[in-house]
Protein backbone atom coordinates (compact mmCIF):
# COMPACT_ATOMS: atom_id res chain seq x y z
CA UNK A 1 0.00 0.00 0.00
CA UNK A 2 1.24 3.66 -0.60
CA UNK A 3 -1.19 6.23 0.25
CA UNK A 4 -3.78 4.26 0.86
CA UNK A 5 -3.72 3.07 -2.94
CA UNK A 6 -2.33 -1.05 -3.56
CA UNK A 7 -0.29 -2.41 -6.00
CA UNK A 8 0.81 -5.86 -6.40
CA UNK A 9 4.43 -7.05 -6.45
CA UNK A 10 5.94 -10.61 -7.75
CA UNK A 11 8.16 -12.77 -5.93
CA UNK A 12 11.35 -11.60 -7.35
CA UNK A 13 10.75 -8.22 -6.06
CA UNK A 14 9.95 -6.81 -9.41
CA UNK A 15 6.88 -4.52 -10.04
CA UNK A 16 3.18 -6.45 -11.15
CA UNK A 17 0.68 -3.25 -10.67
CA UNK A 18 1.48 -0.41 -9.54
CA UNK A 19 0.33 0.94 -6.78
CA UNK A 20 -2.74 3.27 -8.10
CA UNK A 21 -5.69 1.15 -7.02
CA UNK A 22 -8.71 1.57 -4.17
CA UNK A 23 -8.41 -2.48 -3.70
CA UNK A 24 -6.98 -5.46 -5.21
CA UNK A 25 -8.86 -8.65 -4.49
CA UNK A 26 -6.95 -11.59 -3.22
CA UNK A 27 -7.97 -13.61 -6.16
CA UNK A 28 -5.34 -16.10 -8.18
CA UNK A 29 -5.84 -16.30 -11.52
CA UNK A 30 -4.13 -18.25 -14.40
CA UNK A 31 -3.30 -15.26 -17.31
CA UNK A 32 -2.04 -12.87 -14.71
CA UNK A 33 -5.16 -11.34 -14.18
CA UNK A 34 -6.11 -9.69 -10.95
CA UNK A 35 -9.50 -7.86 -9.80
CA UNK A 36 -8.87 -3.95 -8.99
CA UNK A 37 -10.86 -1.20 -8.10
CA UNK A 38 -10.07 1.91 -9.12
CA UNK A 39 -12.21 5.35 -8.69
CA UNK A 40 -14.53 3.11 -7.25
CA UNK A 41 -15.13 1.07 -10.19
CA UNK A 42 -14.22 -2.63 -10.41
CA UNK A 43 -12.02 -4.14 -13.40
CA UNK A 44 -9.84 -6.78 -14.44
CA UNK A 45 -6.38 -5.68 -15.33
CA UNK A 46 -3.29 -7.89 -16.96
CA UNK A 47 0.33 -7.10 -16.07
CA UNK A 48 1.24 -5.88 -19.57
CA UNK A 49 -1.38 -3.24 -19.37
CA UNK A 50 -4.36 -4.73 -20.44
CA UNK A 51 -8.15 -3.30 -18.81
CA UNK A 52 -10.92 -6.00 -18.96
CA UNK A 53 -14.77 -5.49 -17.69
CA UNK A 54 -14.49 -1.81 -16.10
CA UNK A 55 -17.69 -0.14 -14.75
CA UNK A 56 -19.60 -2.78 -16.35
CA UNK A 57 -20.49 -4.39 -12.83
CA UNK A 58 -21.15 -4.31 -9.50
CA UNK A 59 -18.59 -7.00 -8.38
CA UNK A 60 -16.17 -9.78 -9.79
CA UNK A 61 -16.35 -12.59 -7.30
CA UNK A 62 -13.25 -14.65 -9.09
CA UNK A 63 -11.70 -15.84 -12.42
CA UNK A 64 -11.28 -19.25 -13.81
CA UNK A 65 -9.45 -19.61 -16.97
CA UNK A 66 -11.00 -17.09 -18.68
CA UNK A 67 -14.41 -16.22 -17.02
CA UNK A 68 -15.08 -14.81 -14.15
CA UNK A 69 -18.19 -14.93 -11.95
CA UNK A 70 -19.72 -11.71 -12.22
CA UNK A 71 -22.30 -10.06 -9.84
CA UNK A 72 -25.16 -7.60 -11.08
CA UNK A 73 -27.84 -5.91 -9.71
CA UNK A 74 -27.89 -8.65 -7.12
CA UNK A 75 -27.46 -11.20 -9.08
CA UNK A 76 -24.60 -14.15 -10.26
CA UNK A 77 -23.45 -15.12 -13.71
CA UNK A 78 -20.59 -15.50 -15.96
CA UNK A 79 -19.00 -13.69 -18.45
CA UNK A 80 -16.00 -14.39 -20.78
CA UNK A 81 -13.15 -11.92 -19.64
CA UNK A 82 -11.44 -10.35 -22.66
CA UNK A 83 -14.86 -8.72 -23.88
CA UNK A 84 -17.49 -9.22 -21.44
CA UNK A 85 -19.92 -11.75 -23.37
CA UNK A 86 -22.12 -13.52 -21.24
CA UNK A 87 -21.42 -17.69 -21.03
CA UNK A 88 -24.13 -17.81 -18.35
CA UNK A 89 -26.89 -15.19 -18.06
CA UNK A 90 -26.91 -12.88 -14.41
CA UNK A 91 -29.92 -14.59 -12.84
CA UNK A 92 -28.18 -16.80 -10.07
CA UNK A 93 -28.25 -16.20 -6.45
CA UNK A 94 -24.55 -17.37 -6.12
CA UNK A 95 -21.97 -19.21 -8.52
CA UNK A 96 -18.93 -20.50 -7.28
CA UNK A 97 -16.38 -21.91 -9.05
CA UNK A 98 -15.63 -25.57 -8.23
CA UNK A 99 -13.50 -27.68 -10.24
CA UNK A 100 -12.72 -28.10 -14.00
CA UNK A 101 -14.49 -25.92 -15.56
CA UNK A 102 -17.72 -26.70 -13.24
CA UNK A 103 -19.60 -24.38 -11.11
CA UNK A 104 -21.65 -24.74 -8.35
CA UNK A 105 -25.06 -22.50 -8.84
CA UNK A 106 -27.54 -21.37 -6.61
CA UNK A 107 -30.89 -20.68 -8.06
CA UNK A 108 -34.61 -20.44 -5.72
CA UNK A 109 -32.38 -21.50 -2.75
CA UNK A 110 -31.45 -24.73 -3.94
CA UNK A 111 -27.94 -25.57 -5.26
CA UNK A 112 -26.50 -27.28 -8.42
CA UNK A 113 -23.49 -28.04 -10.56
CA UNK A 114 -23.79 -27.07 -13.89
CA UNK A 115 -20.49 -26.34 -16.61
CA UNK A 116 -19.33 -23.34 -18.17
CA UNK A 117 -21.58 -22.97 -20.95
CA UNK A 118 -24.63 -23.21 -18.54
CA UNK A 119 -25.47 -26.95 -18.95
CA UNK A 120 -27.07 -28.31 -16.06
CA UNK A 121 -25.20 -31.87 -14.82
CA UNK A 122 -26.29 -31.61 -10.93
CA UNK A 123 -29.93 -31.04 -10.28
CA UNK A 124 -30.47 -27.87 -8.52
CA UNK A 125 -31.95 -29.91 -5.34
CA UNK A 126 -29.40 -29.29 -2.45
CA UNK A 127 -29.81 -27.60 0.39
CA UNK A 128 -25.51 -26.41 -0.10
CA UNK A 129 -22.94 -28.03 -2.09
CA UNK A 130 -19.10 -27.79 -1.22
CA UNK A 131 -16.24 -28.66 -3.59
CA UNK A 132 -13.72 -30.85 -1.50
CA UNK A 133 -10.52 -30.13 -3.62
CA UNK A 134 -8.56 -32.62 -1.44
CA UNK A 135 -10.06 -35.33 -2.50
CA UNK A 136 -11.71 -33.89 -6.02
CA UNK A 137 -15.63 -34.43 -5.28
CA UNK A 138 -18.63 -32.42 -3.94
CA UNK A 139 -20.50 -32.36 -1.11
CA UNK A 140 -23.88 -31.86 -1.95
CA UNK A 141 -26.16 -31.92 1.45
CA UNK A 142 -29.42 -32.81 1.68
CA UNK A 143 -32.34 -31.69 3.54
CA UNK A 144 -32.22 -34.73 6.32
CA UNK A 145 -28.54 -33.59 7.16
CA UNK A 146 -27.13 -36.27 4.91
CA UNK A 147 -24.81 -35.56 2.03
CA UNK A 148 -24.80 -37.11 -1.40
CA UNK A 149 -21.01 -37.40 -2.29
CA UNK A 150 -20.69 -36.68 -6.25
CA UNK A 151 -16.98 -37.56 -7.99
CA UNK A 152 -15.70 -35.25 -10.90
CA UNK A 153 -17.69 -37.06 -13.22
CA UNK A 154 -20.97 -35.75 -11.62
CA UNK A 155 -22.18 -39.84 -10.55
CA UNK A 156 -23.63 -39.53 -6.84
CA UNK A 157 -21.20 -42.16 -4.84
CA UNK A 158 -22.30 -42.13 -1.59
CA UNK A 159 -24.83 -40.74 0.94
CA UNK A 160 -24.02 -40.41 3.83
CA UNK A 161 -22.64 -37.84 6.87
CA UNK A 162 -18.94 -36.97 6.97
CA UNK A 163 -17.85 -37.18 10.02
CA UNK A 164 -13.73 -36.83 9.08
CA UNK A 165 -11.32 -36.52 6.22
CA UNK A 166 -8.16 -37.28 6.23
CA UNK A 167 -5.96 -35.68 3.68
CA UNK A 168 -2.71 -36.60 4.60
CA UNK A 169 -3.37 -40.66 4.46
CA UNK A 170 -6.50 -40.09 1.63
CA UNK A 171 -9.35 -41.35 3.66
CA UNK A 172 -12.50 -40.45 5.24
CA UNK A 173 -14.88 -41.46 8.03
CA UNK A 174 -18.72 -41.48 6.50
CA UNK A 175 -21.62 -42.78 8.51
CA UNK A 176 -23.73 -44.64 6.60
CA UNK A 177 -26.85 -45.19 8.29
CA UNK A 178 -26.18 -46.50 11.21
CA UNK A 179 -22.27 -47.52 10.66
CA UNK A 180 -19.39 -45.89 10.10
CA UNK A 181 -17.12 -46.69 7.81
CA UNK A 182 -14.27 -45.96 6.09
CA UNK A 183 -13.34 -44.72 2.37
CA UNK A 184 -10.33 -43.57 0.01
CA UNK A 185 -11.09 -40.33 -2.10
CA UNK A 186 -12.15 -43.18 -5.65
CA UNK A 187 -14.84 -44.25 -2.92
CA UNK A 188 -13.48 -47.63 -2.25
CA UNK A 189 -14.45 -48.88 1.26
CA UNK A 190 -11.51 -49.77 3.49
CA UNK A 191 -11.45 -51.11 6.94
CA UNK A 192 -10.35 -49.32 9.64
CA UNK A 193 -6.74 -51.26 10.07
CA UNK A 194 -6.15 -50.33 6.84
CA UNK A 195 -7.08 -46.79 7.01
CA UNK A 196 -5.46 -46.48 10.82
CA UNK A 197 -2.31 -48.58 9.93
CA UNK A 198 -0.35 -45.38 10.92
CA UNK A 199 -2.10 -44.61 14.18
CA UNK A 200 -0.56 -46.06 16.42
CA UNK A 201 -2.41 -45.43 19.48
């Protein structure tokens, strides 16, 4: 920050942005884009110069290749970056990005998956839906506090209640029903010596 105004500097020391904007969001994006505001307006600006999307709406909640979720006049969608066309129309009550091209969408406040050109591939049924990046699947939770567990290819796994992941060793703890047991992040079921062959309480 210098005089109240933010810039953003690399690694190396070297200059990114200079130091001329109201805020810079703490978004990572491939292409060396970052989300500024300046005179109160929000953009997207490149290192080399480049001004993408200024004035033209009320917020940029984050960029993904090359869309970003945009927010207007309350409401969610996505436009391509470099010249603002709409991929999916503003009439979401969130979007979040999740995974591979695939967003998580919140429309009538239920929640769905759907892909970057606005194709629907998760009903919109769920009372939330979480992308689990550790072990690549969603989360999608129902409304009697179970969870349907969906893998990247959109098939529903599992229902059940997560009750622990662990990341380190690649396993959770799910009850199912009544039990719990024990899975790897391709939804294999494992027993609990093979899962707690480290612990060695």
């Amino acid at each position: 920050a210098d005089n109240g105004k933010y810039g953003v500097m690399n690694w190396n020391k070297t200059i990114a942005l200079e130091t001329k904007y109201d805020q810079i969001k703490p978004i990572y994006a491939s292409g060396d884009y970052y989300v500024v505001k300046e005179n109160g307006k929000w953009k997207v600006v490149d290192t080399v110069g480049g001004s993408y999307l200024e004035g033209k709406f009320d917020d940029i909640k984050s960029i993904n290749d090359d869309y970003a979720v945009i927010k207007k006049d309350g409401k969610y969608g996505i436009v391509y970056v470099l010249d603002g066309t709409n991929a999916i129309a503003t009439n979401y009550q969130d979007i979040t990005y999740g995974a591979n091209s695939k967003y998580i969408i919140k429309l009538n406040g239920k929640y769905g998956i759907m892909n970057g050109e606005g194709t629907s591939l998760v009903e919109n049924k769920y009372t939330n839906i979480v992308y689990r990046e550790e072990g690549n699947f969603y989360e999608a939770a129902n409304s009697d506090y179970t969870s349907d567990l969906i893998d990247s290819e959109m098939n529903v796994k599992l229902t059940g209640i997560i009750s622990m992941i662990n990341k380190n060793d690649g396993y959770m703890q799910v009850r199912v029903g009544e039990e719990y047991k024990y899975y790897n992040f391709k939804f294999e079921e494992k027993t609990s010596k093979e899962v707690l062959k480290n612990n060695t309480i």
